[in-house]
C-alpha atoms as a PDB file:
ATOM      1  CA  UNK A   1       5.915 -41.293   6.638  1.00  0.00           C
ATOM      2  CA  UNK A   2       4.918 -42.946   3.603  1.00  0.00           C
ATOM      3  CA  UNK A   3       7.911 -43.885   0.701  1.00  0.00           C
ATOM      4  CA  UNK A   4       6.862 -43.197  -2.542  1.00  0.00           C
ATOM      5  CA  UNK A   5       7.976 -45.068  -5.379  1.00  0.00           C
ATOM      6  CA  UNK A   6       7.500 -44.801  -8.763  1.00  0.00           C
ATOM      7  CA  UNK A   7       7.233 -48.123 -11.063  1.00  0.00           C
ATOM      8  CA  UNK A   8       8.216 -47.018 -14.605  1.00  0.00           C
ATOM      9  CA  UNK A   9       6.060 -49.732 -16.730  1.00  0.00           C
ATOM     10  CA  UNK A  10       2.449 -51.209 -15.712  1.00  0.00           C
ATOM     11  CA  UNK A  11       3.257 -54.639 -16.977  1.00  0.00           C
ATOM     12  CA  UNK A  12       4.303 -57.708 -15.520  1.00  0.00           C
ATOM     13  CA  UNK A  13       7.267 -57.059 -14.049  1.00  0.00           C
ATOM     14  CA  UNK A  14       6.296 -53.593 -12.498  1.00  0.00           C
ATOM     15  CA  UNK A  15       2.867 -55.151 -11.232  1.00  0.00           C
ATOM     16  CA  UNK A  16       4.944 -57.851  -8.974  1.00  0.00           C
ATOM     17  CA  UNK A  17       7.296 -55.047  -7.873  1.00  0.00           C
ATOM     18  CA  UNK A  18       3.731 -53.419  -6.596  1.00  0.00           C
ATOM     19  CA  UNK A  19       2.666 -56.426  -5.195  1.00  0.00           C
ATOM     20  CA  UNK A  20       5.566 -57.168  -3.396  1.00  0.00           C
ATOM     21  CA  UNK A  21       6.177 -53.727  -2.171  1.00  0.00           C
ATOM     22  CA  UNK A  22       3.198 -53.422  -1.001  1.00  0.00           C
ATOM     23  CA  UNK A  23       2.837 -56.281   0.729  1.00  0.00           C
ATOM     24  CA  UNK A  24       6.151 -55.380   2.565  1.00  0.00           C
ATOM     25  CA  UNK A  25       5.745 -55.459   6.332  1.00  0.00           C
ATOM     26  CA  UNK A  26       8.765 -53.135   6.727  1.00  0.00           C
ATOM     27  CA  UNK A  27       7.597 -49.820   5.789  1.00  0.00           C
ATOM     28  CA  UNK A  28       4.165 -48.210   3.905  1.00  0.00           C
ATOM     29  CA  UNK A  29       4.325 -47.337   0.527  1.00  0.00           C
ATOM     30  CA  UNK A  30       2.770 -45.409  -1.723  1.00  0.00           C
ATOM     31  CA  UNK A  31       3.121 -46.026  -5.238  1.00  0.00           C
ATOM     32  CA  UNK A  32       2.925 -44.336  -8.886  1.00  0.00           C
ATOM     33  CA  UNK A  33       2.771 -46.235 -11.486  1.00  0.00           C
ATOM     34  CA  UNK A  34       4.045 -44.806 -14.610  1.00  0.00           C
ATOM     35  CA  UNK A  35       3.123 -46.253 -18.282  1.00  0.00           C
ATOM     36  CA  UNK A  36       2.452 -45.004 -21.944  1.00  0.00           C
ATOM     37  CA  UNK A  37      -0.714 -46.906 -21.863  1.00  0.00           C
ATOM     38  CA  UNK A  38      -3.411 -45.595 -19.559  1.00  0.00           C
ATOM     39  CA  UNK A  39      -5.570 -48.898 -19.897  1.00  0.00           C
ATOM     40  CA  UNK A  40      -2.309 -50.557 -18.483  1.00  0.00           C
ATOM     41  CA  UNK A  41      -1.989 -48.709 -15.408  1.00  0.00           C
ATOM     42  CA  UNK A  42      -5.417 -48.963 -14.465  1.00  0.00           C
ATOM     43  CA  UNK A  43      -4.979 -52.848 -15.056  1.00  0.00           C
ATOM     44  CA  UNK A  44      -2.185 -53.022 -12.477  1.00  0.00           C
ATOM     45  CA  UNK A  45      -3.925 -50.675  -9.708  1.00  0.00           C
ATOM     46  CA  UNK A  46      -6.686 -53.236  -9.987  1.00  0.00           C
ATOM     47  CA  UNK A  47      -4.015 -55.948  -9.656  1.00  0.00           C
ATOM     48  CA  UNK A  48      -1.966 -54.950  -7.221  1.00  0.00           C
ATOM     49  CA  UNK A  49      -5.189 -54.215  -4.470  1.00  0.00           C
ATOM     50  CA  UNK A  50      -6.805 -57.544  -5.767  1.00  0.00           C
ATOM     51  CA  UNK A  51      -4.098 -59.524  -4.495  1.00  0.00           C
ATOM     52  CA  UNK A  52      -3.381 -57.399  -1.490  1.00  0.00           C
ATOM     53  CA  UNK A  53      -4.937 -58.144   1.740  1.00  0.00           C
ATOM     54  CA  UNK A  54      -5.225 -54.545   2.480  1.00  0.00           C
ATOM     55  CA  UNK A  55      -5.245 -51.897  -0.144  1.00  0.00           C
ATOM     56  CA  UNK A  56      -2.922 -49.184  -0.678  1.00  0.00           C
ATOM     57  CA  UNK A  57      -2.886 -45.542  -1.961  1.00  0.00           C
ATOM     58  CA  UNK A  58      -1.638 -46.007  -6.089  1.00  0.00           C
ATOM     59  CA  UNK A  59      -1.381 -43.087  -8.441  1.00  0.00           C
ATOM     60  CA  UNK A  60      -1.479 -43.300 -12.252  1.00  0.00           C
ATOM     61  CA  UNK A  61       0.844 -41.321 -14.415  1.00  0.00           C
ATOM     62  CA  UNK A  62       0.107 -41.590 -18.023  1.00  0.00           C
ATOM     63  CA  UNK A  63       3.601 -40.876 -20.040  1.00  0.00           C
ATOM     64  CA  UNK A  64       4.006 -38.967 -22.742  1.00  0.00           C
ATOM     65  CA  UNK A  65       5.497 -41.111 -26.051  1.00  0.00           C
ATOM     66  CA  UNK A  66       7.656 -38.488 -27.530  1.00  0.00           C
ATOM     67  CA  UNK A  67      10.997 -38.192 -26.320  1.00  0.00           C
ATOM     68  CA  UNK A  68      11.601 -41.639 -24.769  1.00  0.00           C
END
């Protein structure tokens, strides 16, 4: 089974928690990455499986700005 983990923020930070969760040998992940800019998300799904040597399943979630 597949963990699924969310990454609240596209940027850098949350892109080298993708990268290094996904290129964890311990278990597969899938992630979801979460931002209030979709350009941003699309930017770090395009990162992430760049820079992996095998590409894995990432979901975009574009969130909503009002009540952060």
């Amino acid at each position: 089974m597949k963990a699924k983990i969310f990454i609240a923020g596209s940027g850098g930070i949350g892109r080298a928690a993708g990268l290094i969760l996904g290129d964890s040998a311990h278990f597969d992940v899938e992630l979801y990455f979460g931002d209030i800019n979709a350009e941003m998300c699309d930017s770090a799904e395009k990162y992430v499986n760049d820079n992996l040597v095998s590409k894995i399943s990432i979901h975009k979630i574009l969130m909503p700005l009002q009540n952060l």
